[in-house]
PDB file of N, CA and C in Angstrom:
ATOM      1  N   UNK A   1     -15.439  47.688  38.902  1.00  0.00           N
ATOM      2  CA  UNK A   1     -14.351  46.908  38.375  1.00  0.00           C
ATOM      3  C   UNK A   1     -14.618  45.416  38.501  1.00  0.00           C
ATOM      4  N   UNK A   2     -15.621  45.021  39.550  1.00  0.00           N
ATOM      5  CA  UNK A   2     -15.400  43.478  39.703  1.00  0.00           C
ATOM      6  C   UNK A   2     -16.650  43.169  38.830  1.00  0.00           C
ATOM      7  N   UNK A   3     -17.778  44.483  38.338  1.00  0.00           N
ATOM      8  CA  UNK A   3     -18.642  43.738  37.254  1.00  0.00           C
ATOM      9  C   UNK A   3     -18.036  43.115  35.650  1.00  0.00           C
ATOM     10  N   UNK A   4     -17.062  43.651  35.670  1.00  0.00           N
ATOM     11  CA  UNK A   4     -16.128  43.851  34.328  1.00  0.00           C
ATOM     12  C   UNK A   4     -15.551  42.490  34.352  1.00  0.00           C
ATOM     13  N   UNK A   5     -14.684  42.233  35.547  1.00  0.00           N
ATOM     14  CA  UNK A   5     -13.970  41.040  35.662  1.00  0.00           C
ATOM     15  C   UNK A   5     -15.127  40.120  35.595  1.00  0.00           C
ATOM     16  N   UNK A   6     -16.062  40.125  36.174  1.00  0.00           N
ATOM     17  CA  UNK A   6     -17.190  38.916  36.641  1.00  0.00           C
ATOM     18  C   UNK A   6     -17.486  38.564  34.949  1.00  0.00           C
ATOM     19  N   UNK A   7     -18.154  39.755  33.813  1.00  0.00           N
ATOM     20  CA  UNK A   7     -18.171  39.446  32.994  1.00  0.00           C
ATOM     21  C   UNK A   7     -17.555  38.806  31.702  1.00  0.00           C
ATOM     22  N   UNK A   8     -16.037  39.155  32.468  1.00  0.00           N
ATOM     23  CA  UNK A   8     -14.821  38.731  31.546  1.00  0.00           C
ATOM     24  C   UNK A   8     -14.837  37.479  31.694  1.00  0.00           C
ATOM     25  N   UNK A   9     -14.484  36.855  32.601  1.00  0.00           N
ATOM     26  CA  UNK A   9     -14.560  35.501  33.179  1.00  0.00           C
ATOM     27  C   UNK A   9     -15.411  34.836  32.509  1.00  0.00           C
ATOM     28  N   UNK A  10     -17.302  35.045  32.428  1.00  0.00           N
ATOM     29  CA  UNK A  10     -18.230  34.193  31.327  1.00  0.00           C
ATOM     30  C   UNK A  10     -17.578  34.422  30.705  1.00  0.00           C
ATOM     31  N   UNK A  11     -17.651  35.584  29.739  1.00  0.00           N
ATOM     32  CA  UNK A  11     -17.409  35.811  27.949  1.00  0.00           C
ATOM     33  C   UNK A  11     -16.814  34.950  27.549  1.00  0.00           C
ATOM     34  N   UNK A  12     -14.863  35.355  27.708  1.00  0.00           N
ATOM     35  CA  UNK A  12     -13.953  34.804  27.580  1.00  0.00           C
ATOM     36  C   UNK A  12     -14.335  33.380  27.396  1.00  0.00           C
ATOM     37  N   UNK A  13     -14.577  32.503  28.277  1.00  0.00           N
ATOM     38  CA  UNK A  13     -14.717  30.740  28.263  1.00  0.00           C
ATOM     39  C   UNK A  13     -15.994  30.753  27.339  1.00  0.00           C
ATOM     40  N   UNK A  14     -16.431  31.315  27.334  1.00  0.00           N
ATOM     41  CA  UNK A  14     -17.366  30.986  25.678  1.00  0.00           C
ATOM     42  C   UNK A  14     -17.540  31.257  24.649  1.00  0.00           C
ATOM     43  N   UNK A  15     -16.441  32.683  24.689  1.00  0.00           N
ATOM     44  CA  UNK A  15     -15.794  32.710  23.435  1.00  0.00           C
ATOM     45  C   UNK A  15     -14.998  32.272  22.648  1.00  0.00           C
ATOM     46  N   UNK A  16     -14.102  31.631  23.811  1.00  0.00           N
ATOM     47  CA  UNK A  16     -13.129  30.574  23.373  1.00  0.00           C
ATOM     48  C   UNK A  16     -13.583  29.051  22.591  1.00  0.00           C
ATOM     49  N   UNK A  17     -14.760  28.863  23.171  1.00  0.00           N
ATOM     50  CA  UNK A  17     -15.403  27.675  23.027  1.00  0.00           C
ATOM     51  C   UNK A  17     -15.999  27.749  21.660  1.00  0.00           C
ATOM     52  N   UNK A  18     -17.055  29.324  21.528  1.00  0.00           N
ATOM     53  CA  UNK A  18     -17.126  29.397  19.996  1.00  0.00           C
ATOM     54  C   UNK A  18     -16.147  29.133  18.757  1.00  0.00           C
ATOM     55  N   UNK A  19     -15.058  29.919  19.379  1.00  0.00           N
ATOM     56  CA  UNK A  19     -14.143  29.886  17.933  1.00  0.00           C
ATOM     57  C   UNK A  19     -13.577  28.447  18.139  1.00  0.00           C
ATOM     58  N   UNK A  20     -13.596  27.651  18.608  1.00  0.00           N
ATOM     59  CA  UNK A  20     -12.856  26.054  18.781  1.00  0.00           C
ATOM     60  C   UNK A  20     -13.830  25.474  18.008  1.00  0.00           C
ATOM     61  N   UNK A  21     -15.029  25.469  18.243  1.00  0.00           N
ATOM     62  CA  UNK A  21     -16.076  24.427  17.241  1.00  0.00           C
ATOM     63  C   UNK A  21     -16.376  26.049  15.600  1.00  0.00           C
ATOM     64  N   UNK A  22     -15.571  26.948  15.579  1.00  0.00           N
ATOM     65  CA  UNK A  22     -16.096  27.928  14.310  1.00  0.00           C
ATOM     66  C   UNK A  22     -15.176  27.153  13.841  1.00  0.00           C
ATOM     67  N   UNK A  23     -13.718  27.062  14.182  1.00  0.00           N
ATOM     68  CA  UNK A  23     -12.453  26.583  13.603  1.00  0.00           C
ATOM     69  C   UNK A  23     -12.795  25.240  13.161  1.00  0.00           C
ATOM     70  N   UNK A  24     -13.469  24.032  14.274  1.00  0.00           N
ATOM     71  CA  UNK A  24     -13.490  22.711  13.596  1.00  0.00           C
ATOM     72  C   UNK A  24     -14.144  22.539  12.399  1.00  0.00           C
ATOM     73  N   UNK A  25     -15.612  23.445  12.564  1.00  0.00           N
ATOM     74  CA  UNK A  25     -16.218  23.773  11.312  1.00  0.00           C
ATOM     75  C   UNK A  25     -15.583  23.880  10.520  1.00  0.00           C
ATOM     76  N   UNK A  26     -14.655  24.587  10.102  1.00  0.00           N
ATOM     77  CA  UNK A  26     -14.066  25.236   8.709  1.00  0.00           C
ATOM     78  C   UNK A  26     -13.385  24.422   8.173  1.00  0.00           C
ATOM     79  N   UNK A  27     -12.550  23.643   9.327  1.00  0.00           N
ATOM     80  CA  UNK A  27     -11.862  22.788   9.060  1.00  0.00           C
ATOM     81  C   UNK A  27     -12.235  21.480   8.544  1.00  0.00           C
ATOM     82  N   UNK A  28     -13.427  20.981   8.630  1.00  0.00           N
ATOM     83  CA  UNK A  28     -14.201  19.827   8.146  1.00  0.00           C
ATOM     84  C   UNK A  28     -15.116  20.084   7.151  1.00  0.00           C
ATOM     85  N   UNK A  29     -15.046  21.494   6.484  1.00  0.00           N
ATOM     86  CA  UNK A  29     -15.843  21.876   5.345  1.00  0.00           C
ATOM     87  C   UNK A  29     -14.430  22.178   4.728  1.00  0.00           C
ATOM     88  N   UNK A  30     -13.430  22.201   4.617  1.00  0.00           N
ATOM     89  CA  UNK A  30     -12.557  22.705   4.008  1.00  0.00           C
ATOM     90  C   UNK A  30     -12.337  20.914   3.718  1.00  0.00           C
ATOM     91  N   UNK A  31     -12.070  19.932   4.409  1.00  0.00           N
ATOM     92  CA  UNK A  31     -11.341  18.716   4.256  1.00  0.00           C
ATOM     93  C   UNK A  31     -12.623  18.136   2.920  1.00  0.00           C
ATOM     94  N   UNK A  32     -13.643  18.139   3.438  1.00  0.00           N
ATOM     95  CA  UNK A  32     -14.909  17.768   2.327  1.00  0.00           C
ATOM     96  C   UNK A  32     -14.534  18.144   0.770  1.00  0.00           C
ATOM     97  N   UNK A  33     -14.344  20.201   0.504  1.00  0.00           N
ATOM     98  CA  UNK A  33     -13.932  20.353  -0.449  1.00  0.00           C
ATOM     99  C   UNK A  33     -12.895  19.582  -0.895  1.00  0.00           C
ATOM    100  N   UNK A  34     -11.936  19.373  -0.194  1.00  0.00           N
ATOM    101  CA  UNK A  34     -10.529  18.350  -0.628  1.00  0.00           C
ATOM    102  C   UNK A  34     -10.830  17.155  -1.465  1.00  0.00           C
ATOM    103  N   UNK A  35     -11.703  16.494  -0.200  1.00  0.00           N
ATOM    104  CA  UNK A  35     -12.004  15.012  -0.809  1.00  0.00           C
ATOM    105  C   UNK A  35     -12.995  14.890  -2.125  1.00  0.00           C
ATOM    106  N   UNK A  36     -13.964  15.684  -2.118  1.00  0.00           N
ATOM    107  CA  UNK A  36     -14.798  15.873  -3.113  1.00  0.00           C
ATOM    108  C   UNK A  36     -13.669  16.572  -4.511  1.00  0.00           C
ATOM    109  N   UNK A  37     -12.687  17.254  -4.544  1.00  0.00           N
ATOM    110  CA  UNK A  37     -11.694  17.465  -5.518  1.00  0.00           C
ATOM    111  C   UNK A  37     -11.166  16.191  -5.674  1.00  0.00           C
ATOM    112  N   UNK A  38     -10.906  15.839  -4.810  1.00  0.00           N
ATOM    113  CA  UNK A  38      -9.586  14.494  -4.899  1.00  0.00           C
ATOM    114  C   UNK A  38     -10.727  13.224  -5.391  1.00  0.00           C
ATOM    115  N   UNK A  39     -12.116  12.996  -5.474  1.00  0.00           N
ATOM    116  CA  UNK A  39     -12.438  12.013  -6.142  1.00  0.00           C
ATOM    117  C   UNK A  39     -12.913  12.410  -7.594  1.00  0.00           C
ATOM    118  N   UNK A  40     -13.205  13.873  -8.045  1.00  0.00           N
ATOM    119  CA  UNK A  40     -13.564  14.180  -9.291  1.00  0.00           C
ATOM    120  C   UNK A  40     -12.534  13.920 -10.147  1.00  0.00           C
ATOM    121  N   UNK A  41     -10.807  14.233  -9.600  1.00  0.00           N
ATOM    122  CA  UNK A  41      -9.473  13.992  -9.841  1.00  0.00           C
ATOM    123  C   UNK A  41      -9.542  12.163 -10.458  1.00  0.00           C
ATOM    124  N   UNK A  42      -9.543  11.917  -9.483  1.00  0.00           N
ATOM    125  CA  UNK A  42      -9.779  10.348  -9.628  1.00  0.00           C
ATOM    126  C   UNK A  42     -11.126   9.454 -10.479  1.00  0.00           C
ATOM    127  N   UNK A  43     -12.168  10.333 -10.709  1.00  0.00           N
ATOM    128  CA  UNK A  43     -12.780   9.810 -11.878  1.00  0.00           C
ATOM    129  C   UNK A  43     -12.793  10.235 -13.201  1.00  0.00           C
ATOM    130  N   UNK A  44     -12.275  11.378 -13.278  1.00  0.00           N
ATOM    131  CA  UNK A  44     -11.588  11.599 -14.302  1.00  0.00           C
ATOM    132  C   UNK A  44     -10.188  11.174 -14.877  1.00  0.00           C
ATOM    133  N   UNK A  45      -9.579  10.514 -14.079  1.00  0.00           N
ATOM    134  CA  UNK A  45      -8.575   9.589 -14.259  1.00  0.00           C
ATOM    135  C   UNK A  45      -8.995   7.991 -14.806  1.00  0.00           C
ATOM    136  N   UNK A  46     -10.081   7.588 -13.953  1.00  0.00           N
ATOM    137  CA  UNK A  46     -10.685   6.221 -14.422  1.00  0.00           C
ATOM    138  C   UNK A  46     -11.342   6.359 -15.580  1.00  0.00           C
ATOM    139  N   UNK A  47     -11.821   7.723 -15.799  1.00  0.00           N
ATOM    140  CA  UNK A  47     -12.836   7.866 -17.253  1.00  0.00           C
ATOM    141  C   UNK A  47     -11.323   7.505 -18.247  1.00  0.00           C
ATOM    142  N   UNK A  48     -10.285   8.133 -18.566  1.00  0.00           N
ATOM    143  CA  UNK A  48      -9.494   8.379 -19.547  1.00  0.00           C
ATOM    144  C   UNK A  48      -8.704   7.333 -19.435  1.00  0.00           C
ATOM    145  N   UNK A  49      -8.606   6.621 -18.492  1.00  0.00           N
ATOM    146  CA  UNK A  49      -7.903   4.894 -18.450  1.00  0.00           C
ATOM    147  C   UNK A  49      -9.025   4.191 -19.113  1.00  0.00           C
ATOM    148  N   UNK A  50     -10.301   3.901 -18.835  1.00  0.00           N
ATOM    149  CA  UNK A  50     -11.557   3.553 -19.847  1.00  0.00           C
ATOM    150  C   UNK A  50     -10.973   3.944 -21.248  1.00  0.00           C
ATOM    151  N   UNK A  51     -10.928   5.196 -21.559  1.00  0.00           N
ATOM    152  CA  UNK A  51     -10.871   5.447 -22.939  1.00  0.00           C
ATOM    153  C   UNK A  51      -9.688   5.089 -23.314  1.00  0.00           C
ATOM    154  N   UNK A  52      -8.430   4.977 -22.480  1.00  0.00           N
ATOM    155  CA  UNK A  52      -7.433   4.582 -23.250  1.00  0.00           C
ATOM    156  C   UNK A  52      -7.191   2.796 -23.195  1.00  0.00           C
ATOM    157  N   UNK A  53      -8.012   2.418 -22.299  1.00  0.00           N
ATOM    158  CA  UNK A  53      -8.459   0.450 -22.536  1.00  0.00           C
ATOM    159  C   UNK A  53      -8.780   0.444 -23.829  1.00  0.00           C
ATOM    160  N   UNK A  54     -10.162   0.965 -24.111  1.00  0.00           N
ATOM    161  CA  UNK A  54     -10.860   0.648 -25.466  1.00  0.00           C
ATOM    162  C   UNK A  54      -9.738   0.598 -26.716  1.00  0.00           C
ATOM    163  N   UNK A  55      -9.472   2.070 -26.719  1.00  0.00           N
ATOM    164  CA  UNK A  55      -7.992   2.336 -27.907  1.00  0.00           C
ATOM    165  C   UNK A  55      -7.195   1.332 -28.146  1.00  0.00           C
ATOM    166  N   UNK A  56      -6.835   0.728 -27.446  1.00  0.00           N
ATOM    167  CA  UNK A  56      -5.878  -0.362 -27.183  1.00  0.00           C
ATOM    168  C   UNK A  56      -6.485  -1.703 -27.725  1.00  0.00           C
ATOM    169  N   UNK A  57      -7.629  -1.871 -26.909  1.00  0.00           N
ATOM    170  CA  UNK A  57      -8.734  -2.453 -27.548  1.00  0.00           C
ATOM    171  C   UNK A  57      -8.532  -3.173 -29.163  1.00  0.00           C
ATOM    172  N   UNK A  58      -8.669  -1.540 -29.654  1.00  0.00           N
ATOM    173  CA  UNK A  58      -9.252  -1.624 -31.005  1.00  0.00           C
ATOM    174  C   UNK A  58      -8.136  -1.640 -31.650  1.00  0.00           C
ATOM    175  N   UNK A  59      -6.936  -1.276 -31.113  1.00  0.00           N
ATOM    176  CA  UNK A  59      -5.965  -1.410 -31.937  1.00  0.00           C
ATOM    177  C   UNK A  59      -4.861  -2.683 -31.965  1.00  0.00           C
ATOM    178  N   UNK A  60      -5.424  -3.747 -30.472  1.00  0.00           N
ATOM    179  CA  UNK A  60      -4.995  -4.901 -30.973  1.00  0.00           C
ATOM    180  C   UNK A  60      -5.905  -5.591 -31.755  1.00  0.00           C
ATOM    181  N   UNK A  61      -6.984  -5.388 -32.046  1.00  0.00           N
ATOM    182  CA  UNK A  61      -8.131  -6.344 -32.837  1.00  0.00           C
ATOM    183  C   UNK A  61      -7.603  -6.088 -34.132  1.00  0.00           C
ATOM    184  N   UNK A  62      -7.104  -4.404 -34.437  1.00  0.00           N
ATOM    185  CA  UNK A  62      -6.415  -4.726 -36.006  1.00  0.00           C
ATOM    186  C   UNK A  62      -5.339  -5.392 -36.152  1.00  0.00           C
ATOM    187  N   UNK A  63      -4.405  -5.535 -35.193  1.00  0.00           N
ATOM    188  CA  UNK A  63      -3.154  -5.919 -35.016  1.00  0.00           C
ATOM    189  C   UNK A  63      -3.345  -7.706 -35.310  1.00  0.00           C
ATOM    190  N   UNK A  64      -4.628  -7.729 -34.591  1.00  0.00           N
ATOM    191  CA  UNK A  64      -5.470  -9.516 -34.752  1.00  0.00           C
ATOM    192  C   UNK A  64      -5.340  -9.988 -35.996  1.00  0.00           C
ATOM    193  N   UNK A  65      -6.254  -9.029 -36.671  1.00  0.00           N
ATOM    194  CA  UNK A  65      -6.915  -9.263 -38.311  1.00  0.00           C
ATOM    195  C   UNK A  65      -5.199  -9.016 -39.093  1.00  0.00           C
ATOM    196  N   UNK A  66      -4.234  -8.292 -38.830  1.00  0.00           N
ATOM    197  CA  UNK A  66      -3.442  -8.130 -39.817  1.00  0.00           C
ATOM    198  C   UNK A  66      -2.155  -9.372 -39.466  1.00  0.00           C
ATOM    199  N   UNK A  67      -2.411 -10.114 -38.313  1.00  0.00           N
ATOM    200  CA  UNK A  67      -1.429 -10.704 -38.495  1.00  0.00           C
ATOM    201  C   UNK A  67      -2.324 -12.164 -38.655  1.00  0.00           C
ATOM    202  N   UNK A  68      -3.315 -12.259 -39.146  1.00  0.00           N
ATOM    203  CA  UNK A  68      -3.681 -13.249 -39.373  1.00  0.00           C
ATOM    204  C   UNK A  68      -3.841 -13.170 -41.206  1.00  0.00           C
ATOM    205  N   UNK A  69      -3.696 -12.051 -41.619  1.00  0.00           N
ATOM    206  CA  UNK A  69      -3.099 -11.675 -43.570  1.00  0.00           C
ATOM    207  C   UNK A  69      -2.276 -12.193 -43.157  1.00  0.00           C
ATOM    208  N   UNK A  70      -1.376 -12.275 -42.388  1.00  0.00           N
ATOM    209  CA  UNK A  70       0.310 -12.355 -42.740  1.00  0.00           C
ATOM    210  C   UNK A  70       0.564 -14.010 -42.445  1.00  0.00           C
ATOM    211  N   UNK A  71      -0.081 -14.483 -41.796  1.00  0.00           N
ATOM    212  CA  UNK A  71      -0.093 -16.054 -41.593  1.00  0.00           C
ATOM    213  C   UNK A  71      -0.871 -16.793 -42.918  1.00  0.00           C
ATOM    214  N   UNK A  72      -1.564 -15.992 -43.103  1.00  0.00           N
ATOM    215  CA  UNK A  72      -2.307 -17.155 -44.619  1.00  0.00           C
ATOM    216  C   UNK A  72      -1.169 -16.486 -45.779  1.00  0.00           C
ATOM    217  N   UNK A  73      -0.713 -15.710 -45.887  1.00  0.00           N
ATOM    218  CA  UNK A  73      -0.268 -15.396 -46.732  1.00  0.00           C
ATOM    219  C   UNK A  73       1.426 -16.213 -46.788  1.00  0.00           C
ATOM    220  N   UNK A  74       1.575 -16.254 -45.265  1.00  0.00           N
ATOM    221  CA  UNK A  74       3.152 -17.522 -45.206  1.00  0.00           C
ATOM    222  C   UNK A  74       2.675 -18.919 -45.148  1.00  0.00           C
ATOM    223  N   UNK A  75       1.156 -19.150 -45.479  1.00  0.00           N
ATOM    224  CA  UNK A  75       1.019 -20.424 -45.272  1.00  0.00           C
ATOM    225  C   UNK A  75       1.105 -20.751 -47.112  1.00  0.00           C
ATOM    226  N   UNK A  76       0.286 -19.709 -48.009  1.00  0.00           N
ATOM    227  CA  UNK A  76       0.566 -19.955 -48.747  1.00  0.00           C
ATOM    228  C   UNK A  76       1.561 -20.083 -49.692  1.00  0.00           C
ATOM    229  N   UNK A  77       2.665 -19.003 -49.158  1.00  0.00           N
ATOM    230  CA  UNK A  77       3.930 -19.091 -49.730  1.00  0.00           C
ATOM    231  C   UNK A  77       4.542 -20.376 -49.110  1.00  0.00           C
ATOM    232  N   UNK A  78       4.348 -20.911 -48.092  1.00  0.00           N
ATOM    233  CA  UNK A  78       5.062 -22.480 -48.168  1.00  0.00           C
ATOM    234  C   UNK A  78       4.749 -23.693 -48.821  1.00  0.00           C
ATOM    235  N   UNK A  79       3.479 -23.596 -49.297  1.00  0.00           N
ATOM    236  CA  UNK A  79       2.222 -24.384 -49.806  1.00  0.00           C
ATOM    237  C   UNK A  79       3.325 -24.058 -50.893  1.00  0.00           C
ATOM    238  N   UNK A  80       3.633 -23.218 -51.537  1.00  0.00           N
ATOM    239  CA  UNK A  80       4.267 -22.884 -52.848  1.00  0.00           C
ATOM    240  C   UNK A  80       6.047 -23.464 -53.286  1.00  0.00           C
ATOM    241  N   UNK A  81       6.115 -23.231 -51.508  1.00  0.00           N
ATOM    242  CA  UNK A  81       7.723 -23.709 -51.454  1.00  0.00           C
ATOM    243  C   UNK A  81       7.892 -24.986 -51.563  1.00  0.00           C
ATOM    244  N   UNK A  82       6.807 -25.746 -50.977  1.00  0.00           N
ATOM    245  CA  UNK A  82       6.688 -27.161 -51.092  1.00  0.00           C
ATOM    246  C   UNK A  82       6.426 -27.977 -52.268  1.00  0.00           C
ATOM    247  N   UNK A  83       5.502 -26.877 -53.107  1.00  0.00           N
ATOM    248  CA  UNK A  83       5.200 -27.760 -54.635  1.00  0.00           C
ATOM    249  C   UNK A  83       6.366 -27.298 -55.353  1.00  0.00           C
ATOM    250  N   UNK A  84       7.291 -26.145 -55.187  1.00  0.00           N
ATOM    251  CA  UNK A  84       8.849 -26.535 -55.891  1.00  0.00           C
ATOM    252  C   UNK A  84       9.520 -27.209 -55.564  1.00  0.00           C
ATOM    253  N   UNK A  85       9.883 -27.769 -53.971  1.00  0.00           N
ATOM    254  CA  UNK A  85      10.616 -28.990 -54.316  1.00  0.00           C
ATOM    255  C   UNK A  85      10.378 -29.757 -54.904  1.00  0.00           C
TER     256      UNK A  85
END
């Protein structure tokens, strides 16, 4: 009976000790997967803010060009208003 106990006594305290660093393990390969999700999350967020800059981009440059028709075109209608008075 006291070889049993004698052996219980090792085991036990180093079994305990295993599963404390099996657990931290898992736990710091599990946090990795997280972070490695949570930045693919996040560059795929910066990719589609990129693409939606450009869009914007391009759609004030027409917004540029069309309101600069609309300024020659009121410059010339005043040019016009002016030679009727």
């Amino acid at each position: 009976m006291t070889a049993i106990f004698y052996l219980l006594t090792l085991v036990l305290p180093l079994a305990t000790i295993l599963i404390v660093f099996a657990m931290r393990y898992y736990a710091a390969v599990q946090q990795a997967k997280a972070r490695l999700a949570n930045d693919d999350a996040y560059r795929q967020l910066a990719e589609s803010a990129l693409a939606a800059q450009s869009q914007i981009a391009t759609s004030l440059a027409a917004m540029e060009t069309n309101l600069t028709e609309v300024r020659t075109g009121m410059a010339s209608v005043e040019t016009i208003l002016k030679a009727v008075e």
